[in-house]
Protein backbone atom coordinates (compact mmCIF):
# COMPACT_ATOMS: atom_id res chain seq x y z
CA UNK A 1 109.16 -8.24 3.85
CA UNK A 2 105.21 -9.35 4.89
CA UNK A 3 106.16 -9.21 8.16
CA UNK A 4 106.83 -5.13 7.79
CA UNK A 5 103.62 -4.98 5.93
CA UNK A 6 101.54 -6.76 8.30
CA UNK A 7 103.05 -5.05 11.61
CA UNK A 8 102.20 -1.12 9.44
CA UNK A 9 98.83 -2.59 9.29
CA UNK A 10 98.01 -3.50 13.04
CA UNK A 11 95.74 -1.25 15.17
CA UNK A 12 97.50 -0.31 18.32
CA UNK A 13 95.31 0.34 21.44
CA UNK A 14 96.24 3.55 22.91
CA UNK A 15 96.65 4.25 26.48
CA UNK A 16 92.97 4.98 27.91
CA UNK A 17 92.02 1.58 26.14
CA UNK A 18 94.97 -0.13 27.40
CA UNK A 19 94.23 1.07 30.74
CA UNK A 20 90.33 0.33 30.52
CA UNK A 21 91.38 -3.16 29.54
CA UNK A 22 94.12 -3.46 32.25
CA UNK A 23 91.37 -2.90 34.75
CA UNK A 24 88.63 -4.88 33.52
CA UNK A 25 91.24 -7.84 33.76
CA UNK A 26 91.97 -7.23 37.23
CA UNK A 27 88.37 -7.18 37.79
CA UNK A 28 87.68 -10.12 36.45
CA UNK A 29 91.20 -11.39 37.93
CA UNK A 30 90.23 -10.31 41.40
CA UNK A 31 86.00 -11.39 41.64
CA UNK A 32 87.31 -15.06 40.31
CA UNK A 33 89.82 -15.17 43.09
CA UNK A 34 86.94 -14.06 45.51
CA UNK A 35 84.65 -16.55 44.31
CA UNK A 36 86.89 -19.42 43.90
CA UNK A 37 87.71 -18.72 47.47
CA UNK A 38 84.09 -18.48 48.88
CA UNK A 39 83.17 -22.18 47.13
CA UNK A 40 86.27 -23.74 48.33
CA UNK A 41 85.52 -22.35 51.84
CA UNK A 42 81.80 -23.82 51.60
CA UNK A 43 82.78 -27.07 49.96
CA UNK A 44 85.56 -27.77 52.80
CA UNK A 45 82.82 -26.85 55.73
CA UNK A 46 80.09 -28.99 53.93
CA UNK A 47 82.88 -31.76 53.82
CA UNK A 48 83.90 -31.49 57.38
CA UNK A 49 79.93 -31.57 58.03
CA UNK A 50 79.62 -34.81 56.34
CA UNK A 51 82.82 -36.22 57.75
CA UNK A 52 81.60 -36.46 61.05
């Protein structure tokens, strides 16, 4: 029977916040796979550099 209580008692986002927060994830999703990328890339060339 808490469980019932507990689940009347949540806040549910509704759909412009769910879709604000969808986006800001892929955002964040998106410029981390961007930036991950760009070190890796300039890590690898400075190894290469160093490697020969």
């Amino acid at each position: 029977m808490a469980v019932k209580d507990e689940m009347k008692q949540v806040s549910w986002p509704n759909a412009k916040q769910t879709r604000k927060d969808v986006s800001s994830v892929l955002w964040l999703a998106i410029s981390m796979a961007i930036f991950l990328g760009l070190v890796d890339y300039l890590v690898q060339a400075g190894l290469k550099i160093l490697a020969s």
